[in-house]
C-alpha atoms as a PDB file:
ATOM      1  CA  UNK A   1       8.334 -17.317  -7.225  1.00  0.00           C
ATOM      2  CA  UNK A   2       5.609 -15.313  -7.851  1.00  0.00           C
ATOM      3  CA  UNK A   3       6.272 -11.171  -7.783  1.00  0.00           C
ATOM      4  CA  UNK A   4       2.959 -11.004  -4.989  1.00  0.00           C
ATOM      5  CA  UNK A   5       4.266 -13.960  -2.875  1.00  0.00           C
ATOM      6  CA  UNK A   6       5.045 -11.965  -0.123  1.00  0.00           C
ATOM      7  CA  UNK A   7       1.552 -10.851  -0.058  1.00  0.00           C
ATOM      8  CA  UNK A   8       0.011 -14.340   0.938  1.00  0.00           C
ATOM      9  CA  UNK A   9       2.568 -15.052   3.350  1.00  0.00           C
ATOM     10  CA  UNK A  10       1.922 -11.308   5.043  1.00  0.00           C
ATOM     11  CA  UNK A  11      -1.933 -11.862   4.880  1.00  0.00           C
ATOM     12  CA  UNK A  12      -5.534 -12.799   3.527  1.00  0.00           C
ATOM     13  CA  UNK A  13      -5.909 -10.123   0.589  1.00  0.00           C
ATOM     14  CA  UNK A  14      -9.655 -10.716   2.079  1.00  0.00           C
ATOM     15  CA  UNK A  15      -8.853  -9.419   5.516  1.00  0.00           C
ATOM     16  CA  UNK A  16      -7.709  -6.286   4.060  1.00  0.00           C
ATOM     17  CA  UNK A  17     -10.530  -5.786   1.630  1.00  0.00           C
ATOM     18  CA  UNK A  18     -13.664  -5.683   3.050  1.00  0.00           C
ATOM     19  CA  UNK A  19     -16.434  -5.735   0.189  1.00  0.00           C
ATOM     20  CA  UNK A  20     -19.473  -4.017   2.118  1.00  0.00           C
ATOM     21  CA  UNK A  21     -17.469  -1.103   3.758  1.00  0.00           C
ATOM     22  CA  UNK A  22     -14.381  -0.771   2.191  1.00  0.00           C
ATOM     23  CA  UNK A  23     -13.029   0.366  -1.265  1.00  0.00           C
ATOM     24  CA  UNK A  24      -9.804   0.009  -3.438  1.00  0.00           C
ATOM     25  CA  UNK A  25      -9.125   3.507  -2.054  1.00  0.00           C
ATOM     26  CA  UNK A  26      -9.633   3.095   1.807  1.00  0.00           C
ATOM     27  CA  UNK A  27      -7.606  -0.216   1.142  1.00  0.00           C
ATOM     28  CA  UNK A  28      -4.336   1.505   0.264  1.00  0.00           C
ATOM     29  CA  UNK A  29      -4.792   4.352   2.842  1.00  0.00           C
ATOM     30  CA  UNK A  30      -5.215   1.206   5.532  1.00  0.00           C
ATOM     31  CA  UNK A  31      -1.764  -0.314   3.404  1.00  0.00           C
ATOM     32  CA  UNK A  32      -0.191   2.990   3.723  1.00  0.00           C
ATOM     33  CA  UNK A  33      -0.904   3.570   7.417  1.00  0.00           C
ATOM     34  CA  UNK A  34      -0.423  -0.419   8.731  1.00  0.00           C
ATOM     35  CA  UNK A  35       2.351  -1.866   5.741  1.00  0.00           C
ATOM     36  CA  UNK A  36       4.013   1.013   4.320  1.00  0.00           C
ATOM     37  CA  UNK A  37       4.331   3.378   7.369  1.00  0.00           C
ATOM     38  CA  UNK A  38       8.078   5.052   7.098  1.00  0.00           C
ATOM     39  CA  UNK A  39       6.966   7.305  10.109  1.00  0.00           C
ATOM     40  CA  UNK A  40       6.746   4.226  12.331  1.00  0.00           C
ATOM     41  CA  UNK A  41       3.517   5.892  13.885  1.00  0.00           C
ATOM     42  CA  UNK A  42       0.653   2.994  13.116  1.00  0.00           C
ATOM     43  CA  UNK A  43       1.197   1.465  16.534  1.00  0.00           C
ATOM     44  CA  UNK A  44       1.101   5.114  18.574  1.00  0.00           C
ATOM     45  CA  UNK A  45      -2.020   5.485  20.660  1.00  0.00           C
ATOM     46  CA  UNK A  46      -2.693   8.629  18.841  1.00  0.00           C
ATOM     47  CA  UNK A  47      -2.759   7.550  15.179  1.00  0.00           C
ATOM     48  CA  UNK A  48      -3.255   9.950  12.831  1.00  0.00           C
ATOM     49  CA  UNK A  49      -4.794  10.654   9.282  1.00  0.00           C
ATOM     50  CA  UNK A  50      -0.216  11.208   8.171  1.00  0.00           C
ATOM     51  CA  UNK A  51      -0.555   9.428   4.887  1.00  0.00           C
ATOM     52  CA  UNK A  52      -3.767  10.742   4.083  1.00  0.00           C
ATOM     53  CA  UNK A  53      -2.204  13.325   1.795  1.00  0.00           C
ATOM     54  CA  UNK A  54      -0.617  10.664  -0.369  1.00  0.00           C
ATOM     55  CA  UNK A  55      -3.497   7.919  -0.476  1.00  0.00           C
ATOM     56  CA  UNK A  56      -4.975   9.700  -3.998  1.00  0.00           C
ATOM     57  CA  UNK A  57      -1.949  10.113  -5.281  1.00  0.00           C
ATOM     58  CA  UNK A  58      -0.931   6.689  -4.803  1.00  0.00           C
ATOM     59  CA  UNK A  59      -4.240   5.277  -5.809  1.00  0.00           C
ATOM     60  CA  UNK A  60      -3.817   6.917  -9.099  1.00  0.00           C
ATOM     61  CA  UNK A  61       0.061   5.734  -9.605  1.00  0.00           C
ATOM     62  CA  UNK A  62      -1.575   1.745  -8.716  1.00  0.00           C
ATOM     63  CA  UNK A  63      -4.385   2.476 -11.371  1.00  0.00           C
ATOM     64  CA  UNK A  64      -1.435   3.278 -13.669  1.00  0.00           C
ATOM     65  CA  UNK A  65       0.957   1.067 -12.559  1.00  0.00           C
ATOM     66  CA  UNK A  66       2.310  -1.782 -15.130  1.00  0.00           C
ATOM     67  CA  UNK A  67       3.839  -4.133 -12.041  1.00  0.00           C
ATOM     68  CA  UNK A  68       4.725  -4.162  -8.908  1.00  0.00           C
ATOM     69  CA  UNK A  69       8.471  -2.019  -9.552  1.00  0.00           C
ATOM     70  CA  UNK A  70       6.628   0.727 -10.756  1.00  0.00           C
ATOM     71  CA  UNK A  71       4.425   1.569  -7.622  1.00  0.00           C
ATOM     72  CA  UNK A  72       7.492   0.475  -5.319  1.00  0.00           C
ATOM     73  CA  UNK A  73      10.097   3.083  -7.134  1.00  0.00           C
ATOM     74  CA  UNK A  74       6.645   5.691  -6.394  1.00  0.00           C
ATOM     75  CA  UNK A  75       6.660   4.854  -2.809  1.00  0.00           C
ATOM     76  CA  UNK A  76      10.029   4.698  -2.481  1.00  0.00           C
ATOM     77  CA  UNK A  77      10.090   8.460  -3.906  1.00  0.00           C
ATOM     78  CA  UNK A  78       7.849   9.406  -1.041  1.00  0.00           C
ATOM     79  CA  UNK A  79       9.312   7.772   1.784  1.00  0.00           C
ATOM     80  CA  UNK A  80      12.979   9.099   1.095  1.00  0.00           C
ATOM     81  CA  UNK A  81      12.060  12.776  -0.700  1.00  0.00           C
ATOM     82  CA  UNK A  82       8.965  13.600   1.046  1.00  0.00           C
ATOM     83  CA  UNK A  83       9.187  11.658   4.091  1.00  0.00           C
ATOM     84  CA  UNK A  84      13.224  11.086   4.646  1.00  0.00           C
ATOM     85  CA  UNK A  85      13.443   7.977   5.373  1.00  0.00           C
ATOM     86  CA  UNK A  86      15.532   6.270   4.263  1.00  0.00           C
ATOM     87  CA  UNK A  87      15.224   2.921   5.775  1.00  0.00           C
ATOM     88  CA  UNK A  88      12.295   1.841   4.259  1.00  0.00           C
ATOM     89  CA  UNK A  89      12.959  -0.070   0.875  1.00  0.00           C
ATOM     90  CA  UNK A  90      11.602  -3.482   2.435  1.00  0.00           C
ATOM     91  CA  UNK A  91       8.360  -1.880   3.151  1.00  0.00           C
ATOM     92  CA  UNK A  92       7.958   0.151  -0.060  1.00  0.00           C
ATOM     93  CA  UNK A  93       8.334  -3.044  -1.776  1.00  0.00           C
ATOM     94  CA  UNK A  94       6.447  -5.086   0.530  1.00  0.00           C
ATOM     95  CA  UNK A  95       3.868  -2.237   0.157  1.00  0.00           C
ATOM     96  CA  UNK A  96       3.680  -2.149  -3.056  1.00  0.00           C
ATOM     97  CA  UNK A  97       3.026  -6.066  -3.376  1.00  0.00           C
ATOM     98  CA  UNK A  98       0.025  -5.792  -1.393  1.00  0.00           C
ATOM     99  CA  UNK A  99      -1.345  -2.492  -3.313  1.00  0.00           C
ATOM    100  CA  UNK A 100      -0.981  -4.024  -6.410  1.00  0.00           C
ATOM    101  CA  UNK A 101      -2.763  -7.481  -5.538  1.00  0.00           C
ATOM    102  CA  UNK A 102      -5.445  -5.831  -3.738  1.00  0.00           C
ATOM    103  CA  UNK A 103      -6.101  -3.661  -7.129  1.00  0.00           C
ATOM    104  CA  UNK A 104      -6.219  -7.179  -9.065  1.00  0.00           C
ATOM    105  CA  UNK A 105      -8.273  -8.050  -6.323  1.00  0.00           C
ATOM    106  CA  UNK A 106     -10.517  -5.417  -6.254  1.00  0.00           C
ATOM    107  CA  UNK A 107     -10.457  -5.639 -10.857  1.00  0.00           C
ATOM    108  CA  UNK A 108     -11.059  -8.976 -11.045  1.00  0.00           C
ATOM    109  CA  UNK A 109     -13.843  -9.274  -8.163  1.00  0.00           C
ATOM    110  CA  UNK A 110     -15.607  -6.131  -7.145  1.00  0.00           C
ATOM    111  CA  UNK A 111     -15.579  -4.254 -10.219  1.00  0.00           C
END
């Protein structure tokens, strides 16, 4: 089994990357917000800009990143240090999985 399978099975890596108004950085702040989301707040009616603060960081971690454990030990950081949750390990994997294939994405078609 592939380490991005649960990306295909979650969704189209072309629904989530739009070409014409998106970029590899609006991508993860939409993964952070909808995917990652230890808050639990992308379905209130007042969504807010909450992960905002982390999107560059974890932009430059997935520029850096090796694989897929490397940017799910970084989101795991945040959700449990910064965030305290700690109930979140599926998601910061799961998370992670779609970053990274969206930055392979984005490498081997956009840029």
């Amino acid at each position: 089994m592939s380490d991005l399978s649960p990306v295909r099975r979650l969704a189209d890596i072309k629904n989530v990357v739009r070409f014409k108004s998106n970029s590899l950085f609006q991508s993860i702040a939409y993964v952070l917000l909808n995917h990652w989301d230890p808050l639990d707040i992308s379905d209130s009616k007042g969504r807010n800009d909450a992960y905002n603060r982390f999107t560059p960081k974890v932009y430059s971690r997935a520029l850096r990143a090796q694989n897929t454990e490397d940017l799910t030990q970084y989101l795991r950081f945040l959700s449990r240090e910064l965030l305290g949750s700690q109930n979140n390990n599926h998601e910061d994997y799961r998370s992670a999985c779609i970053i990274m294939s969206i930055k392979k994405y984005y490498l081997s078609n956009v840029i």
